[in-house]
C-alpha atoms as a PDB file:
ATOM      1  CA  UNK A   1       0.000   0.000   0.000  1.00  0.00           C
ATOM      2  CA  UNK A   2       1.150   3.356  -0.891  1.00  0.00           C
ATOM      3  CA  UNK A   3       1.944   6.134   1.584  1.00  0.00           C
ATOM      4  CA  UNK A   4       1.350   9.661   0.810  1.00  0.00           C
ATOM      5  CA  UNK A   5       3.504  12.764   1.699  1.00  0.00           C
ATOM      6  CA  UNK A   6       1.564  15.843   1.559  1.00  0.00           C
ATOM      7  CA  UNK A   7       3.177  18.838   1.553  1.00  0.00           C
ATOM      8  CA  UNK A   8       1.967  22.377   1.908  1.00  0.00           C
ATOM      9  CA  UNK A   9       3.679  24.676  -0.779  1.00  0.00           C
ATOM     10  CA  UNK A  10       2.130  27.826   0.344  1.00  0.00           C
ATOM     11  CA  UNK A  11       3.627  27.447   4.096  1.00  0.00           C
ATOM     12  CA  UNK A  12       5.643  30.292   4.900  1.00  0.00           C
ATOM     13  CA  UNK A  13       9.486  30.522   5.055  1.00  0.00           C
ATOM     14  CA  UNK A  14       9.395  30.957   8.911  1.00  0.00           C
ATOM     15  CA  UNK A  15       7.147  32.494  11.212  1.00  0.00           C
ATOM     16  CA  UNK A  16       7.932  35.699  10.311  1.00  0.00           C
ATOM     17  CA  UNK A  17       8.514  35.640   6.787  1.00  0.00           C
ATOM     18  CA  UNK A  18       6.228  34.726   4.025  1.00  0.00           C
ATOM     19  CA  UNK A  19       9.120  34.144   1.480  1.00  0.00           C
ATOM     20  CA  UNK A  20      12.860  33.088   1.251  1.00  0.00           C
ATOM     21  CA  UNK A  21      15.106  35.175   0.443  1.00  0.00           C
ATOM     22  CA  UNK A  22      15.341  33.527  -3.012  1.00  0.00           C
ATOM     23  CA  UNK A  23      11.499  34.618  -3.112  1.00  0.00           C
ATOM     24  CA  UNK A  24      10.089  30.850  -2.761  1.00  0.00           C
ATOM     25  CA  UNK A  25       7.683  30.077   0.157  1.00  0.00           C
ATOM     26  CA  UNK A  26       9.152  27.294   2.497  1.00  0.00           C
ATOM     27  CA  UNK A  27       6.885  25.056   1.317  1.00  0.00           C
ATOM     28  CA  UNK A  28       8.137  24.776  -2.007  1.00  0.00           C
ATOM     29  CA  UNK A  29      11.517  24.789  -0.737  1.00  0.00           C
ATOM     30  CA  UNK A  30      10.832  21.626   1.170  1.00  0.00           C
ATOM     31  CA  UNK A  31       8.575  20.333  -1.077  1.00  0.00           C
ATOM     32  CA  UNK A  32      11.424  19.759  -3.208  1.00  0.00           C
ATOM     33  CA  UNK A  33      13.607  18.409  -0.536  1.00  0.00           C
ATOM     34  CA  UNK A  34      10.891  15.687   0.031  1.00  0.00           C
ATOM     35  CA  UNK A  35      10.056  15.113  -3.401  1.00  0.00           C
ATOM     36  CA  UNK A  36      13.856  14.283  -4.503  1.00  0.00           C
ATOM     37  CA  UNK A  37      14.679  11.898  -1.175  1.00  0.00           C
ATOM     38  CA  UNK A  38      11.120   9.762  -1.769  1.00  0.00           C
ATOM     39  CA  UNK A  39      11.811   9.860  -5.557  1.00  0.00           C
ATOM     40  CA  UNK A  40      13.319   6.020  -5.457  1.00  0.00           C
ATOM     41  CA  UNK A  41      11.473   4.882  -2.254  1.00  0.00           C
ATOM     42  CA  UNK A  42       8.910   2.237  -3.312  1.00  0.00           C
ATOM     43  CA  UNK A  43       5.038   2.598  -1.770  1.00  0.00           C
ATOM     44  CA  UNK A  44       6.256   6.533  -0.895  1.00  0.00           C
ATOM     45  CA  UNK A  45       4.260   9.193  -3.163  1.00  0.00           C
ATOM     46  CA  UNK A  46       4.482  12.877  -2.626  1.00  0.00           C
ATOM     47  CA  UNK A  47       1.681  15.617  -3.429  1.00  0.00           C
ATOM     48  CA  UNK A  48       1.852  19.176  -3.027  1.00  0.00           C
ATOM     49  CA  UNK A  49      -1.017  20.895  -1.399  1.00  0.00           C
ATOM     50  CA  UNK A  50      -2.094  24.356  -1.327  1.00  0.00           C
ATOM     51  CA  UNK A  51      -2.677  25.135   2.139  1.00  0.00           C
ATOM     52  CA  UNK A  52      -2.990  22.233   4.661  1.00  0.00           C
ATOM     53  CA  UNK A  53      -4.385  25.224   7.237  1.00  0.00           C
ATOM     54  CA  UNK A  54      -1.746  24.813   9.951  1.00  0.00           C
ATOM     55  CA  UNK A  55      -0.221  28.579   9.412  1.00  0.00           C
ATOM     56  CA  UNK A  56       0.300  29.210  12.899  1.00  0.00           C
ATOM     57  CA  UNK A  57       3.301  26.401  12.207  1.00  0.00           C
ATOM     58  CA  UNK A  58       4.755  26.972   8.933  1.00  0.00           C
ATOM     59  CA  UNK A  59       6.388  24.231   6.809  1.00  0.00           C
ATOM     60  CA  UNK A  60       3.177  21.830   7.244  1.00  0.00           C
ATOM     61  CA  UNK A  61       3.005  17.886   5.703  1.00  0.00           C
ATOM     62  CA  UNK A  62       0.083  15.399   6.566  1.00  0.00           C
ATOM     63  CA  UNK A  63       0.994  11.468   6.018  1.00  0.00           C
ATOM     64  CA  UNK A  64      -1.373   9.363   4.865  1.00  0.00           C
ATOM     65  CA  UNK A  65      -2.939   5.963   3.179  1.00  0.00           C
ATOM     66  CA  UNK A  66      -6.016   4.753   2.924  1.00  0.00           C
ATOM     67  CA  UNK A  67      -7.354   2.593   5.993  1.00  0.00           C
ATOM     68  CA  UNK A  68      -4.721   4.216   8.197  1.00  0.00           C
ATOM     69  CA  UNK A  69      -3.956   7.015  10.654  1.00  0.00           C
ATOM     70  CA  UNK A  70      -3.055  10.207   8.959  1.00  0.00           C
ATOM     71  CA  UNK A  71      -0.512  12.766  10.881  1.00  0.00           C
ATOM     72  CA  UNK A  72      -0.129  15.935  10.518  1.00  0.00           C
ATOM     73  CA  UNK A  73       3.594  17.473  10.825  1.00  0.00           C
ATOM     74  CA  UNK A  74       4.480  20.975  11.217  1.00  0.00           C
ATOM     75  CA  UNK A  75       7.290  23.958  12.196  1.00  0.00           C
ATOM     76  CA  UNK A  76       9.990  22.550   9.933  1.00  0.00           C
ATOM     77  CA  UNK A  77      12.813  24.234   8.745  1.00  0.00           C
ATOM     78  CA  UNK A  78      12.462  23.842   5.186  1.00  0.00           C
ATOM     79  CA  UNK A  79      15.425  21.327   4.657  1.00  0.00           C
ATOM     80  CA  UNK A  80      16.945  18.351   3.932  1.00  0.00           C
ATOM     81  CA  UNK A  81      17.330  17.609   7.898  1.00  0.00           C
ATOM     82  CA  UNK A  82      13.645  17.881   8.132  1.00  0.00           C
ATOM     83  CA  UNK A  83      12.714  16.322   4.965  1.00  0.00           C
ATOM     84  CA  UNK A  84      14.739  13.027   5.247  1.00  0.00           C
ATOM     85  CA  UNK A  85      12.596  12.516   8.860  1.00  0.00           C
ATOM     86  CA  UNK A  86       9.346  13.341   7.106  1.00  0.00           C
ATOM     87  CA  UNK A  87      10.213  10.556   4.513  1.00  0.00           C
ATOM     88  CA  UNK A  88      12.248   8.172   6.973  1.00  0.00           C
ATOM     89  CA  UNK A  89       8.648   8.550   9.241  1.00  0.00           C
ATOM     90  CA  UNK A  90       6.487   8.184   5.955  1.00  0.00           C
ATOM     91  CA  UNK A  91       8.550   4.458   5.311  1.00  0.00           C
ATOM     92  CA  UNK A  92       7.704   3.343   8.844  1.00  0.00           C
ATOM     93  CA  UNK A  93       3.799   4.672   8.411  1.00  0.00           C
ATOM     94  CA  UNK A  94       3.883   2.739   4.899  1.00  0.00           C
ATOM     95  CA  UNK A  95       4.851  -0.645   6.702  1.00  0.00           C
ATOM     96  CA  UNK A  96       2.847  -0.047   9.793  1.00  0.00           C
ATOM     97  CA  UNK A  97      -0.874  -1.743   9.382  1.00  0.00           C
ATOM     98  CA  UNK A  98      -2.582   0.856  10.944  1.00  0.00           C
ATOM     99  CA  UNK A  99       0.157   4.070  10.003  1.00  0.00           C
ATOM    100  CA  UNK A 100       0.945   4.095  13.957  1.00  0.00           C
ATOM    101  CA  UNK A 101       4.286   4.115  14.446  1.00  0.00           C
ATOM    102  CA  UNK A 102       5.624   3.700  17.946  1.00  0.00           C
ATOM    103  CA  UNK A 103       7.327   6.806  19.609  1.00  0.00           C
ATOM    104  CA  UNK A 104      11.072   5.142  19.592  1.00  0.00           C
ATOM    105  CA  UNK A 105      10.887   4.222  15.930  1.00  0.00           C
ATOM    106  CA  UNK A 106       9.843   8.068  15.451  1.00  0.00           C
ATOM    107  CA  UNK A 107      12.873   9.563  13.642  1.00  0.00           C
ATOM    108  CA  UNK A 108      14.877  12.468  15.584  1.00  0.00           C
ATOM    109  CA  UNK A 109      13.797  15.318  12.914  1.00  0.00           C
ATOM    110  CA  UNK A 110      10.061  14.704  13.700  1.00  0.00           C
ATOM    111  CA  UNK A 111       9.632  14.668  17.337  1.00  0.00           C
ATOM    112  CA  UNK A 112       7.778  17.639  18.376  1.00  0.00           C
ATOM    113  CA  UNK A 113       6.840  18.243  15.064  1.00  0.00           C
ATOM    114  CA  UNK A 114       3.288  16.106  15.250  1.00  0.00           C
ATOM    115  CA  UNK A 115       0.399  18.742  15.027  1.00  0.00           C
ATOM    116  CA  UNK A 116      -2.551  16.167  15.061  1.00  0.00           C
ATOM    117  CA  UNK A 117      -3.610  12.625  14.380  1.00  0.00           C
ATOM    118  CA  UNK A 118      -6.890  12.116  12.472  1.00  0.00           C
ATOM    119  CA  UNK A 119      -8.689   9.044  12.328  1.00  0.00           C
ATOM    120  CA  UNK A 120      -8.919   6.238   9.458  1.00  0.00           C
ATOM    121  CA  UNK A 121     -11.816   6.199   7.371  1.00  0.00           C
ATOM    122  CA  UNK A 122     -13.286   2.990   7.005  1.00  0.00           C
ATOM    123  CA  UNK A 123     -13.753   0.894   3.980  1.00  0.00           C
ATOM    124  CA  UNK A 124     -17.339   2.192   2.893  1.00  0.00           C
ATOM    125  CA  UNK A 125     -16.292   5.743   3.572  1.00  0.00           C
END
């Protein structure tokens, strides 16, 4: 089953700043972080997303699959430090039956980050 990495491309560049100084949001800038390290990872997709409505944490990415629990994942810096834990987290949610992960598998770069954890729908949803 396929995990998805969702990432918000209109999240600002910090809490203070909209843009980067290269004039990108931060959520492009990690968006492309994440995209390139889950390129050759089998079962790992990634999707940008206008706006996953978590701006009071900038750098925002929800992982999901179908029939499992999706997380939502905030207050990055947009980088590859935070973008290999997003996609080392997003393997361990793709092999996990239920996308629960246990808190010592959680890699480093994601704890703390975890915004809020939103039930499975079920199969005739």
């Amino acid at each position: 089953m396929t995990t998805t990495i969702f990432v918000c491309d209109t999240c600002r560049w910090t809490a203070e700043d909209k843009t980067a100084p290269c004039g990108r949001t931060g959520g492009e800038i990690l968006a492309e972080h994440v995209e390139r390290l889950a390129s050759a990872i089998s079962g790992v997709e990634v999707r940008r997303q206008s706006c996953l409505m978590g701006c009071e944490r900038h750098c925002n990415t929800a992982v999901a699959a179908p029939g499992k629990l999706t997380y939502v994942l905030g207050a990055f810096a947009p980088g590859d430090e935070a973008a290999q834990g997003v996609v080392d987290y997003a393997c361990l949610h793709r092999d996990s039956e239920t996308g629960q992960v246990p808190f010592k598998q959680w890699p480093k770069a994601v704890k703390g980050h975890f915004m809020a954890r939103v039930p499975a729908l079920g199969p005739d949803a």
